[in-house]
ModelCIF file with pLDDT and N, C-alpha, C, O atoms, coordinates in Angstrom:
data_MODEL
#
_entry.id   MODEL 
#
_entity.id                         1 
_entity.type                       polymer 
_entity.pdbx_number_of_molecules   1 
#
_entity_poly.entity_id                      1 
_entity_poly.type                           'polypeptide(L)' 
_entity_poly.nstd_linkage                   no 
_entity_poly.nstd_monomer                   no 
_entity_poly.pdbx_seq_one_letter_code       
;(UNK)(UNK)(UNK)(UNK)(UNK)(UNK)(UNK)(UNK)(UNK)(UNK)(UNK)(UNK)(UNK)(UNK)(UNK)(UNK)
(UNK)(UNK)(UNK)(UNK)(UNK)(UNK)(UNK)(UNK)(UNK)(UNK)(UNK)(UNK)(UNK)(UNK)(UNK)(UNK)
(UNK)(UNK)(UNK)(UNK)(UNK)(UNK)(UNK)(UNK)(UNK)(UNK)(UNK)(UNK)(UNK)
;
_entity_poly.pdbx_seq_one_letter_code_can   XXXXXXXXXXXXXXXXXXXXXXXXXXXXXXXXXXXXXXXXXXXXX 
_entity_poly.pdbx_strand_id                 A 
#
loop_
_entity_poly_seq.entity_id 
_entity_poly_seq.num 
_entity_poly_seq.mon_id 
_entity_poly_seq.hetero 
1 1  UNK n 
1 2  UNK n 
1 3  UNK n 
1 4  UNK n 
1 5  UNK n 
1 6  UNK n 
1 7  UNK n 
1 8  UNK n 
1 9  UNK n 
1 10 UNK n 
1 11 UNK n 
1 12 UNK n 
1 13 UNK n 
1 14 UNK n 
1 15 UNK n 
1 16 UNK n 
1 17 UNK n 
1 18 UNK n 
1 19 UNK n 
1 20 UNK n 
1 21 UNK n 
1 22 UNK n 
1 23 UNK n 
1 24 UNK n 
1 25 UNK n 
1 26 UNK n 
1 27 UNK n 
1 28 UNK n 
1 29 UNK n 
1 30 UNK n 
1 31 UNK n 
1 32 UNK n 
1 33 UNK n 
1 34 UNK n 
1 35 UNK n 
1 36 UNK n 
1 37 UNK n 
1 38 UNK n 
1 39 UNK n 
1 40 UNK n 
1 41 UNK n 
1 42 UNK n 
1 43 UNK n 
1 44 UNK n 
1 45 UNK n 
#
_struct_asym.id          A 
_struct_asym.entity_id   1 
#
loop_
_ma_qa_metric.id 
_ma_qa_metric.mode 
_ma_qa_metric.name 
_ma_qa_metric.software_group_id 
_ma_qa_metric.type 
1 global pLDDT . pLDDT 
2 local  pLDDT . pLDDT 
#
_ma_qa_metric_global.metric_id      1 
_ma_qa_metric_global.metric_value   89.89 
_ma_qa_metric_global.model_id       1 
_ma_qa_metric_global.ordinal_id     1 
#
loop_
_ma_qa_metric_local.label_asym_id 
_ma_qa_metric_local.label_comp_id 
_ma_qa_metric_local.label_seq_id 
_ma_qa_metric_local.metric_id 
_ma_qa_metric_local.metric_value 
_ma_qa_metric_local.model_id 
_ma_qa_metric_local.ordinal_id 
A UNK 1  2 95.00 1 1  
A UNK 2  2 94.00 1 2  
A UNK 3  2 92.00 1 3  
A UNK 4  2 92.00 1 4  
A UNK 5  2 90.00 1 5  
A UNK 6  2 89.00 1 6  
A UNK 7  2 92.00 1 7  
A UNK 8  2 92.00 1 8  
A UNK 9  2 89.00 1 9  
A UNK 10 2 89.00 1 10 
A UNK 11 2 93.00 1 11 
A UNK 12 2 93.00 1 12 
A UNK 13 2 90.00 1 13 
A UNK 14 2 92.00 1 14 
A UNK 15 2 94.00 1 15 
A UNK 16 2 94.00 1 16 
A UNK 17 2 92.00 1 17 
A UNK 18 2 92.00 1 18 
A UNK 19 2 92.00 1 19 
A UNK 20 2 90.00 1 20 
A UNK 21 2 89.00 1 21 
A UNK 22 2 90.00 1 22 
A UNK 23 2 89.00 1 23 
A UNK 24 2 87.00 1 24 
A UNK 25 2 91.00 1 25 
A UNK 26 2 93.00 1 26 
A UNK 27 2 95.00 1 27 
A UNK 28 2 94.00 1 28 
A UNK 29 2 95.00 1 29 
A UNK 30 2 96.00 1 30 
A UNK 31 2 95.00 1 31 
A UNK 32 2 95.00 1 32 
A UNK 33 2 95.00 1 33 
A UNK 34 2 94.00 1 34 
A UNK 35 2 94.00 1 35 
A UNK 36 2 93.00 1 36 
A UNK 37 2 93.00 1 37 
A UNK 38 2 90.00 1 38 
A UNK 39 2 90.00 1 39 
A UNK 40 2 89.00 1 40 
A UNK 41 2 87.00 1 41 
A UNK 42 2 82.00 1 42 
A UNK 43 2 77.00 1 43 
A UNK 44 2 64.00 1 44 
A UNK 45 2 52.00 1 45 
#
loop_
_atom_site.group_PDB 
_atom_site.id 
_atom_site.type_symbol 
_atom_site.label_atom_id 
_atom_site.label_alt_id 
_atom_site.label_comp_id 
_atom_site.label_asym_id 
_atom_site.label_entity_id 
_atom_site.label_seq_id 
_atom_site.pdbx_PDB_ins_code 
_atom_site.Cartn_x 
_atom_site.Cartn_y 
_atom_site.Cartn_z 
_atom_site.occupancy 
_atom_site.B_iso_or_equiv 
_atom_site.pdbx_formal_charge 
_atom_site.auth_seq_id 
_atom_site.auth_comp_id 
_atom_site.auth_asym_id 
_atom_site.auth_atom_id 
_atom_site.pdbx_PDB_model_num 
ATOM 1   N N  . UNK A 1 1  ? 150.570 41.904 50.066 1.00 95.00 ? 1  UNK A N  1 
ATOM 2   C CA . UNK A 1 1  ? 150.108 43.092 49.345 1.00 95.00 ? 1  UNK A CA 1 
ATOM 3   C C  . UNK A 1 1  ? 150.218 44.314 50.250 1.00 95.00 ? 1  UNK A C  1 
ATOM 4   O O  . UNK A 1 1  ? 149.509 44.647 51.199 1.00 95.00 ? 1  UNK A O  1 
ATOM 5   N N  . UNK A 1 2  ? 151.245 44.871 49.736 1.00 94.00 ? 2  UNK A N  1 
ATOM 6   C CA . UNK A 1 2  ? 151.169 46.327 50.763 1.00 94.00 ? 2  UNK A CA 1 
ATOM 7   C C  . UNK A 1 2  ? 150.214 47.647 50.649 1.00 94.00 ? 2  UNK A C  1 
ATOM 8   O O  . UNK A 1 2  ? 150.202 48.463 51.571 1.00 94.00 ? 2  UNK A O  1 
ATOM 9   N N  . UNK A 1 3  ? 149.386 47.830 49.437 1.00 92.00 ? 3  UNK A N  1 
ATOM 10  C CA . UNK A 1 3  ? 148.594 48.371 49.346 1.00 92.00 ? 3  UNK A CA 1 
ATOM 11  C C  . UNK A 1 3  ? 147.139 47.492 48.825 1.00 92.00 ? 3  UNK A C  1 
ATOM 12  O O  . UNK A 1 3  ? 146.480 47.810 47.835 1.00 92.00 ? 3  UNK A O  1 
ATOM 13  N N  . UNK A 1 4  ? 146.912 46.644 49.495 1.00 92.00 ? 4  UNK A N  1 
ATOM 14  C CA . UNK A 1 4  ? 145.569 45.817 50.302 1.00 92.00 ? 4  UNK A CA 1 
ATOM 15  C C  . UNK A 1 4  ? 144.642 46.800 49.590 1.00 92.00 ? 4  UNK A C  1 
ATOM 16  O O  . UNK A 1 4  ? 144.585 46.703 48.364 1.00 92.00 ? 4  UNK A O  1 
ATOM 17  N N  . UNK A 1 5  ? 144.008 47.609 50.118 1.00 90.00 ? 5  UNK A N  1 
ATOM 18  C CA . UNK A 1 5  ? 143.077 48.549 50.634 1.00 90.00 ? 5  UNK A CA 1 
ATOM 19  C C  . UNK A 1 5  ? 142.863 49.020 48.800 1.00 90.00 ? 5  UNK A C  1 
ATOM 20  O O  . UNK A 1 5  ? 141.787 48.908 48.212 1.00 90.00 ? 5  UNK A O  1 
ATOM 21  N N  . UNK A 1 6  ? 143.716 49.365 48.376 1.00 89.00 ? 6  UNK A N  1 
ATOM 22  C CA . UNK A 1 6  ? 143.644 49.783 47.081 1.00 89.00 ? 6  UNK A CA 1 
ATOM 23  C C  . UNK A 1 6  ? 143.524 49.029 46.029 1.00 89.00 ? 6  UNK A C  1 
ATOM 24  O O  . UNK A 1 6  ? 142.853 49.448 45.086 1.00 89.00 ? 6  UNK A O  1 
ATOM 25  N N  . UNK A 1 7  ? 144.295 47.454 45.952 1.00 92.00 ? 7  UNK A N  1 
ATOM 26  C CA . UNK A 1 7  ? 143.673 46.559 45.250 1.00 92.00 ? 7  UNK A CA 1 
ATOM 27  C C  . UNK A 1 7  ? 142.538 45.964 45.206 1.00 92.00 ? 7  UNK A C  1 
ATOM 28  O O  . UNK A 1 7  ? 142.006 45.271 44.339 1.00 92.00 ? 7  UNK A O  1 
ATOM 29  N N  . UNK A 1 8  ? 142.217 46.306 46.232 1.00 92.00 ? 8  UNK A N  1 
ATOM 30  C CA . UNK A 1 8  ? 140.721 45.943 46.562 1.00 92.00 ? 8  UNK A CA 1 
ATOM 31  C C  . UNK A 1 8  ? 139.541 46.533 45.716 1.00 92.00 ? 8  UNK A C  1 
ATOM 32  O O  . UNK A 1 8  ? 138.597 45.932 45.203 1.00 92.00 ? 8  UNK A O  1 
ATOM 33  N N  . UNK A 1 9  ? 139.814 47.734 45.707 1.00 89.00 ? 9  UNK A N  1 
ATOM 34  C CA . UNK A 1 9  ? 138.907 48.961 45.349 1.00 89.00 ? 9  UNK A CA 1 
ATOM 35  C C  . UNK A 1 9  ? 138.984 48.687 43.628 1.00 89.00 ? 9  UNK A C  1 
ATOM 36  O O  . UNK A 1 9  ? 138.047 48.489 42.855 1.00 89.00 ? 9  UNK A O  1 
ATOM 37  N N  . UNK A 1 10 ? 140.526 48.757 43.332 1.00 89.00 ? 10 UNK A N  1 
ATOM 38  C CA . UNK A 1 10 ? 140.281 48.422 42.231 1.00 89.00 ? 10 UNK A CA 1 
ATOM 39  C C  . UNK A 1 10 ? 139.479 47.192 41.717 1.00 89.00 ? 10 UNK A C  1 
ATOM 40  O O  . UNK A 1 10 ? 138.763 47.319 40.724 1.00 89.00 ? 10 UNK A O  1 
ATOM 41  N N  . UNK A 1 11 ? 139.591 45.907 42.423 1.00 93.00 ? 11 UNK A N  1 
ATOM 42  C CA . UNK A 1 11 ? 139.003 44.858 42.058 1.00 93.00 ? 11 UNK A CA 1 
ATOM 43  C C  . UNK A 1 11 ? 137.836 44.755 42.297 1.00 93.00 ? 11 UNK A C  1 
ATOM 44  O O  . UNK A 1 11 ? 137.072 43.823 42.047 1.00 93.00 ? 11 UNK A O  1 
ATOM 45  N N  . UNK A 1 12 ? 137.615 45.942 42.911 1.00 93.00 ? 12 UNK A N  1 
ATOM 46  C CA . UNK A 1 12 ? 135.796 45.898 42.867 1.00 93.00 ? 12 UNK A CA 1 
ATOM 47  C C  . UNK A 1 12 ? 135.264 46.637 41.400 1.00 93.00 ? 12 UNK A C  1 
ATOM 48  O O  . UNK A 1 12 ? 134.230 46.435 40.764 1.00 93.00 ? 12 UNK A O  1 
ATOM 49  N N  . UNK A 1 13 ? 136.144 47.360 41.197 1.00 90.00 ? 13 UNK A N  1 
ATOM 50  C CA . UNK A 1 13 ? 135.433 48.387 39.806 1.00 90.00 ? 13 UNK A CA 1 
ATOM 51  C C  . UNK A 1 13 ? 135.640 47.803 38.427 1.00 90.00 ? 13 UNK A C  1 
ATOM 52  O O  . UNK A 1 13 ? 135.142 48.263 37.399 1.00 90.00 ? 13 UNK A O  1 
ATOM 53  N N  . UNK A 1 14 ? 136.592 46.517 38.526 1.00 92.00 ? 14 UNK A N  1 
ATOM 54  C CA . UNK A 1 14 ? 137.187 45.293 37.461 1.00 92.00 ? 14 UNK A CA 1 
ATOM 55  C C  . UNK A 1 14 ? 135.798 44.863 37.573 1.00 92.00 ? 14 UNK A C  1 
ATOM 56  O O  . UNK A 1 14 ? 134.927 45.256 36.797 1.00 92.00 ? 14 UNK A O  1 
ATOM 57  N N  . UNK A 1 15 ? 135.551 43.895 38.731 1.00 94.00 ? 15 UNK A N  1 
ATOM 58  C CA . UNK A 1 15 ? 134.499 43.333 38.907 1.00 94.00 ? 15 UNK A CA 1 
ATOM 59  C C  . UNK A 1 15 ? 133.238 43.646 38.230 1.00 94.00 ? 15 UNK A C  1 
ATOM 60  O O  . UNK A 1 15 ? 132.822 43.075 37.222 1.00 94.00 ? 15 UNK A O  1 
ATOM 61  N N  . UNK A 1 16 ? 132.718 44.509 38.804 1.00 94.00 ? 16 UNK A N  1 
ATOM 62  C CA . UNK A 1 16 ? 131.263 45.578 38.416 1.00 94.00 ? 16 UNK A CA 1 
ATOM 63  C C  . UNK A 1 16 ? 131.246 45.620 36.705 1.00 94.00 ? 16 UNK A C  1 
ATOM 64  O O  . UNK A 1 16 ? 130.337 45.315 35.934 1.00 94.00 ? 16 UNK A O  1 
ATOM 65  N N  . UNK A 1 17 ? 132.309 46.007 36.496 1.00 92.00 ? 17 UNK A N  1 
ATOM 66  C CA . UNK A 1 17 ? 132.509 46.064 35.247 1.00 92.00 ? 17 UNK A CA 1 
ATOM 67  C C  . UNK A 1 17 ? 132.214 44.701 34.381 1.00 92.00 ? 17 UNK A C  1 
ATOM 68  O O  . UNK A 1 17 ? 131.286 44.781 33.576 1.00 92.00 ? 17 UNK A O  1 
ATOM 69  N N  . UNK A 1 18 ? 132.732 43.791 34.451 1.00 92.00 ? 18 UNK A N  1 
ATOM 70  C CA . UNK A 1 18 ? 132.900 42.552 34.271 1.00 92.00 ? 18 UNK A CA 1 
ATOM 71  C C  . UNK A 1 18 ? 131.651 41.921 34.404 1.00 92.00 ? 18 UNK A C  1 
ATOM 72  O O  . UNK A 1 18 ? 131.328 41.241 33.431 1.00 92.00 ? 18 UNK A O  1 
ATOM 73  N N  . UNK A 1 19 ? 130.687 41.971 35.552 1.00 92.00 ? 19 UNK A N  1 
ATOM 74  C CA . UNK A 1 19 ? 129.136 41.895 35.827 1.00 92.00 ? 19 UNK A CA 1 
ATOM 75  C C  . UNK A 1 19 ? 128.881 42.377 34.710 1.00 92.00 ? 19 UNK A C  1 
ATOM 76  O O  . UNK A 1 19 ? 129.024 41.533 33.826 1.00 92.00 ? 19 UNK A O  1 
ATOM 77  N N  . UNK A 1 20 ? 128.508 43.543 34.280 1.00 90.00 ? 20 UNK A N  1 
ATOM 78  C CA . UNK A 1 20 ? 127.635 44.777 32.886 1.00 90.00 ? 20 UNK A CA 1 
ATOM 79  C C  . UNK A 1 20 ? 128.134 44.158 32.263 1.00 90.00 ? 20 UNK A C  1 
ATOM 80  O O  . UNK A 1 20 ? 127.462 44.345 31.249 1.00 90.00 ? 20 UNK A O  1 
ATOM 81  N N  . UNK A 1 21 ? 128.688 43.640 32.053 1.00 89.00 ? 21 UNK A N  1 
ATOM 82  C CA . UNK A 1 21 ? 129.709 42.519 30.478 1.00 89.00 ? 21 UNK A CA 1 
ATOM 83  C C  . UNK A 1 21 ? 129.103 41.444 30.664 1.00 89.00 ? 21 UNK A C  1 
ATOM 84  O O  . UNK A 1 21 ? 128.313 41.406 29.720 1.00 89.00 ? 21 UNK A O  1 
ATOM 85  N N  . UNK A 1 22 ? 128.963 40.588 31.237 1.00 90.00 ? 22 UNK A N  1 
ATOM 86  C CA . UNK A 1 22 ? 128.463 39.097 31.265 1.00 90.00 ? 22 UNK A CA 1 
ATOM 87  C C  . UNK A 1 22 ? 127.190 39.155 31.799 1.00 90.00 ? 22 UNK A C  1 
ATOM 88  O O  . UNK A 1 22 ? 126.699 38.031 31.702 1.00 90.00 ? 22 UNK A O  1 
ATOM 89  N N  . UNK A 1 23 ? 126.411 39.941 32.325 1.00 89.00 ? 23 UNK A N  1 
ATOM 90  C CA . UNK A 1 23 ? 124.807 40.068 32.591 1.00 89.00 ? 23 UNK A CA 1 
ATOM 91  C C  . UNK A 1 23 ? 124.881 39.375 33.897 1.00 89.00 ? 23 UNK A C  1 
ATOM 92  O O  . UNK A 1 23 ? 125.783 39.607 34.702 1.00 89.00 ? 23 UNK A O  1 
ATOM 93  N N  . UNK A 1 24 ? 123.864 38.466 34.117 1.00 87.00 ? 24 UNK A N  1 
ATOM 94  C CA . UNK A 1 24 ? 123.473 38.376 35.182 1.00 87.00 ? 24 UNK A CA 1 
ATOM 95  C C  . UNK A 1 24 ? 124.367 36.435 35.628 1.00 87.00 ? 24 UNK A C  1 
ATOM 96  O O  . UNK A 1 24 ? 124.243 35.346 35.066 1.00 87.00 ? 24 UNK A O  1 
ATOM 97  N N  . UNK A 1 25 ? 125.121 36.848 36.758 1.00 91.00 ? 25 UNK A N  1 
ATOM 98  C CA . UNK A 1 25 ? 126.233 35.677 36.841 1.00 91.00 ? 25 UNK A CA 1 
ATOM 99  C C  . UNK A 1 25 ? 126.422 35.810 38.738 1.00 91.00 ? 25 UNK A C  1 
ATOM 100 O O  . UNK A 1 25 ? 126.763 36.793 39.396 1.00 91.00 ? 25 UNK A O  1 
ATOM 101 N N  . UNK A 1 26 ? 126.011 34.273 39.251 1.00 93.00 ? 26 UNK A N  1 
ATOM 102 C CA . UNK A 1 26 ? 126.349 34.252 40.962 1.00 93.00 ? 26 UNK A CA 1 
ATOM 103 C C  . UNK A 1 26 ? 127.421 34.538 41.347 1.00 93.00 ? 26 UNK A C  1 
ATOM 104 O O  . UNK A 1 26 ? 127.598 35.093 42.432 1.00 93.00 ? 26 UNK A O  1 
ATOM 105 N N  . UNK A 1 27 ? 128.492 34.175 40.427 1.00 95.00 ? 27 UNK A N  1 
ATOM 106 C CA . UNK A 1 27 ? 130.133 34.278 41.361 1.00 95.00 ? 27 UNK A CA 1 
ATOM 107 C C  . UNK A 1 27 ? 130.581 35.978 41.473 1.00 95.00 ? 27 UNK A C  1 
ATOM 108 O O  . UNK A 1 27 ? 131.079 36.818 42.222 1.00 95.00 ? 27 UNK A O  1 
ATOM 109 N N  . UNK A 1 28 ? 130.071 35.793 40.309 1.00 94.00 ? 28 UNK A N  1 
ATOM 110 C CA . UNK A 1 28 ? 130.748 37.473 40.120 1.00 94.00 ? 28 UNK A CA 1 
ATOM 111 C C  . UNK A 1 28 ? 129.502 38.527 41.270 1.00 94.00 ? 28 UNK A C  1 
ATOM 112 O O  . UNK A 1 28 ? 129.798 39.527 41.924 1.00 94.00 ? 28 UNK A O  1 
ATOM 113 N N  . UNK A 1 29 ? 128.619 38.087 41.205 1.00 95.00 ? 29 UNK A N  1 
ATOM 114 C CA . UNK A 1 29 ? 127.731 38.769 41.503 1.00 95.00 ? 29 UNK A CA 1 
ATOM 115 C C  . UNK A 1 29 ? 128.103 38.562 43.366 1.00 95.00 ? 29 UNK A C  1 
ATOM 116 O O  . UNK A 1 29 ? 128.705 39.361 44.082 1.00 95.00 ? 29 UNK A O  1 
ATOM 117 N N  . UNK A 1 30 ? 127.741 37.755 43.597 1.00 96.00 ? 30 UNK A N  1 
ATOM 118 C CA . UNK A 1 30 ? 128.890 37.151 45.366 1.00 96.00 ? 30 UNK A CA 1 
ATOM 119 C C  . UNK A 1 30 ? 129.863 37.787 45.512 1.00 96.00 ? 30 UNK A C  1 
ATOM 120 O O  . UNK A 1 30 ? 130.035 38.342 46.597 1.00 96.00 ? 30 UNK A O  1 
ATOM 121 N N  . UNK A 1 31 ? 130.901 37.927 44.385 1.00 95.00 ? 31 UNK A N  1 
ATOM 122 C CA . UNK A 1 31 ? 132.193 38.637 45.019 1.00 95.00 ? 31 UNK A CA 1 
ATOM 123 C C  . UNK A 1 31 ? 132.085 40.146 44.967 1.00 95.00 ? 31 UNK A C  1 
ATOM 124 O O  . UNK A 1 31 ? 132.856 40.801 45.668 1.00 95.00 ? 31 UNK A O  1 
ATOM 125 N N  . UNK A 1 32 ? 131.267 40.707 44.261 1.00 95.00 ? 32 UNK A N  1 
ATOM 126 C CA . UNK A 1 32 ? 130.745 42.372 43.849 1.00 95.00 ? 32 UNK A CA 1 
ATOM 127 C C  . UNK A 1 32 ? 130.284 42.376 45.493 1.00 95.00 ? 32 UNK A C  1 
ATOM 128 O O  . UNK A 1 32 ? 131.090 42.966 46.212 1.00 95.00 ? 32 UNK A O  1 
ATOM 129 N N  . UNK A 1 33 ? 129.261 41.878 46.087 1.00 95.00 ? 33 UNK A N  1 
ATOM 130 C CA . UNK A 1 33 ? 128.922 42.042 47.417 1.00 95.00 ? 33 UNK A CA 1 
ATOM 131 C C  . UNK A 1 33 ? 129.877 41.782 48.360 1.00 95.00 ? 33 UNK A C  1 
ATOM 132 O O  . UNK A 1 33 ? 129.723 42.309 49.462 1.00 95.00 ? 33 UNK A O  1 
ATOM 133 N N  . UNK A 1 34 ? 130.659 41.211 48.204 1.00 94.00 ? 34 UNK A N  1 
ATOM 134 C CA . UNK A 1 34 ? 132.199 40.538 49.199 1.00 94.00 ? 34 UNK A CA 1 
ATOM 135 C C  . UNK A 1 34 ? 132.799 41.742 49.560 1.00 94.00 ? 34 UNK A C  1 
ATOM 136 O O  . UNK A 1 34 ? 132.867 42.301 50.654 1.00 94.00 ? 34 UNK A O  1 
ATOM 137 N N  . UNK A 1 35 ? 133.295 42.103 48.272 1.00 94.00 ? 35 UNK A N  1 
ATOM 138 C CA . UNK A 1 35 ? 133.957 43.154 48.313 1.00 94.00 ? 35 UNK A CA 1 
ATOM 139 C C  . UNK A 1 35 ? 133.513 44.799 48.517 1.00 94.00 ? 35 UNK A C  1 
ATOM 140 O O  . UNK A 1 35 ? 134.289 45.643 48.965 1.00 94.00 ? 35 UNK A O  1 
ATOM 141 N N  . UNK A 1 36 ? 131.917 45.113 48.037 1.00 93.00 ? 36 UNK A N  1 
ATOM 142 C CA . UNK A 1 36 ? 131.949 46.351 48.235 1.00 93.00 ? 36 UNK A CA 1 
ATOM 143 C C  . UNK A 1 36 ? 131.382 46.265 50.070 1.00 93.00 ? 36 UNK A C  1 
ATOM 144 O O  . UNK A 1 36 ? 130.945 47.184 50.762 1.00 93.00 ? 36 UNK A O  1 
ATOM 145 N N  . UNK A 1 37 ? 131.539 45.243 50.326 1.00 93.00 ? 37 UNK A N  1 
ATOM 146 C CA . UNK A 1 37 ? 131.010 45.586 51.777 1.00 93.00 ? 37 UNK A CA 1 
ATOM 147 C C  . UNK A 1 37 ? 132.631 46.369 52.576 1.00 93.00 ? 37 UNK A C  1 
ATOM 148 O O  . UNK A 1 37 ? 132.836 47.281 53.376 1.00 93.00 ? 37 UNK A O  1 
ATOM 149 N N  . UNK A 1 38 ? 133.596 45.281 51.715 1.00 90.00 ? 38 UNK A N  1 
ATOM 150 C CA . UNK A 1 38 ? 134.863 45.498 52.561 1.00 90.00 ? 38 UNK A CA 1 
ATOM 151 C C  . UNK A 1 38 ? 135.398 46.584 52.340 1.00 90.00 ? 38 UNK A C  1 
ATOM 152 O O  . UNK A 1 38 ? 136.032 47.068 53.277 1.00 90.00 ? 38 UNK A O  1 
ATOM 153 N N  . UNK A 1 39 ? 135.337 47.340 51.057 1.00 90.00 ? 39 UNK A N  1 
ATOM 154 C CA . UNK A 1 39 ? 135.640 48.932 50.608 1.00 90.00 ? 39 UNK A CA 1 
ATOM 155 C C  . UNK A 1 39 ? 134.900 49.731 51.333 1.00 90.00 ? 39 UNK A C  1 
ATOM 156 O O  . UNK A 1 39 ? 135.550 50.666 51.800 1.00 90.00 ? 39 UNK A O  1 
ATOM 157 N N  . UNK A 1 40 ? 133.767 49.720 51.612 1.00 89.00 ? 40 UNK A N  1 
ATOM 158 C CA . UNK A 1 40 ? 132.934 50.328 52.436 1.00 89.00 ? 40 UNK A CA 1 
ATOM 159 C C  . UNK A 1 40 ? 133.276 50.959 53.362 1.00 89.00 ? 40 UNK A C  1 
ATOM 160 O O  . UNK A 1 40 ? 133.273 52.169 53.590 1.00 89.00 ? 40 UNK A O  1 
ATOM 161 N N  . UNK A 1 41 ? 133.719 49.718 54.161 1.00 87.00 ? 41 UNK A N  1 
ATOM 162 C CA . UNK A 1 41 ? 134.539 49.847 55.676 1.00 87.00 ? 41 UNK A CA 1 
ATOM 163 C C  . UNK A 1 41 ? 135.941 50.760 55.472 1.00 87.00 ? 41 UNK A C  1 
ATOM 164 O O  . UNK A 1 41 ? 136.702 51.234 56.316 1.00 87.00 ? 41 UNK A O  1 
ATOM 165 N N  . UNK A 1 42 ? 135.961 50.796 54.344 1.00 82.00 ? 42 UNK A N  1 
ATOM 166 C CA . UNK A 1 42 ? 137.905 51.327 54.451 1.00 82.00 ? 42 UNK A CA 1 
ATOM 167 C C  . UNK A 1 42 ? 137.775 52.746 54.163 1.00 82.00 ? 42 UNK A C  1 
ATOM 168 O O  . UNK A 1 42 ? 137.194 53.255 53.205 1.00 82.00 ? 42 UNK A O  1 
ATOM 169 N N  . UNK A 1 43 ? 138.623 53.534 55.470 1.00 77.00 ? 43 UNK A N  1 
ATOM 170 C CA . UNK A 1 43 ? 138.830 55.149 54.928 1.00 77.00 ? 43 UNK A CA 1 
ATOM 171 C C  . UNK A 1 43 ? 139.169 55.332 53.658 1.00 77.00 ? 43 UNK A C  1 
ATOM 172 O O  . UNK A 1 43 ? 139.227 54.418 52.835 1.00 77.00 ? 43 UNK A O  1 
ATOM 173 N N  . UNK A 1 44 ? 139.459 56.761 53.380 1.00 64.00 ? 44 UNK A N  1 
ATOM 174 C CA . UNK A 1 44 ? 140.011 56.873 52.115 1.00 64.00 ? 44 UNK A CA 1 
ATOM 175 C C  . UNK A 1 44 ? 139.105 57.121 50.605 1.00 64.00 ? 44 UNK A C  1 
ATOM 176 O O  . UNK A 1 44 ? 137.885 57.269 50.679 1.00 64.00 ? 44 UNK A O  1 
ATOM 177 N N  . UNK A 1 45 ? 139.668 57.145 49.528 1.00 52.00 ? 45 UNK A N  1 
ATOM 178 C CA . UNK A 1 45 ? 139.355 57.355 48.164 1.00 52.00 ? 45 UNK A CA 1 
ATOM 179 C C  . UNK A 1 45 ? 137.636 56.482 47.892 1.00 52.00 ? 45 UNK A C  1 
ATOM 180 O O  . UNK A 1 45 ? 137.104 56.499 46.782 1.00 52.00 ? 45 UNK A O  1 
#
Protein backbone atom coordinates (compact mmCIF):
# COMPACT_ATOMS: atom_id res chain seq x y z
CA UNK A 1 0.00 0.00 0.00
CA UNK A 2 1.67 3.12 -1.04
CA UNK A 3 -0.55 5.43 0.56
CA UNK A 4 -0.65 3.42 4.10
CA UNK A 5 -1.20 6.51 6.09
CA UNK A 6 -4.37 7.42 4.18
CA UNK A 7 -6.05 4.12 4.07
CA UNK A 8 -5.80 4.04 7.35
CA UNK A 9 -7.58 7.21 8.15
CA UNK A 10 -10.05 6.28 5.92
CA UNK A 11 -10.61 2.94 7.63
CA UNK A 12 -10.94 4.49 10.71
CA UNK A 13 -13.97 6.81 9.64
CA UNK A 14 -15.56 3.35 7.73
CA UNK A 15 -15.08 1.91 11.02
CA UNK A 16 -16.66 4.58 13.50
CA UNK A 17 -19.22 4.67 11.22
CA UNK A 18 -19.98 1.09 11.10
CA UNK A 19 -19.78 1.10 15.22
CA UNK A 20 -23.08 3.98 15.18
CA UNK A 21 -24.63 1.29 12.81
CA UNK A 22 -24.28 -1.85 14.78
CA UNK A 23 -24.27 -0.27 18.47
CA UNK A 24 -22.26 -1.58 20.84
CA UNK A 25 -19.75 -4.55 19.25
CA UNK A 26 -15.81 -5.71 20.74
CA UNK A 27 -14.17 -6.23 17.35
CA UNK A 28 -15.15 -3.24 15.85
CA UNK A 29 -14.88 -1.43 18.91
CA UNK A 30 -10.84 -2.96 19.37
CA UNK A 31 -10.07 -2.00 15.94
CA UNK A 32 -11.69 1.83 16.30
CA UNK A 33 -8.94 1.99 19.23
CA UNK A 34 -6.14 0.13 17.01
CA UNK A 35 -6.41 2.40 14.67
CA UNK A 36 -7.19 5.85 15.99
CA UNK A 37 -4.16 5.45 18.16
CA UNK A 38 -2.12 4.84 14.85
CA UNK A 39 -3.73 7.99 12.93
CA UNK A 40 -2.93 9.89 15.83
CA UNK A 41 0.66 9.37 15.48
CA UNK A 42 0.63 10.26 11.71
CA UNK A 43 1.36 13.92 10.39
CA UNK A 44 -0.91 15.27 8.09
CA UNK A 45 -4.85 15.60 7.31
Amino acid sequence: LENRAEIERLSLARLRTELAHFGRDPVLEWAVGRLADRVAAQPGT
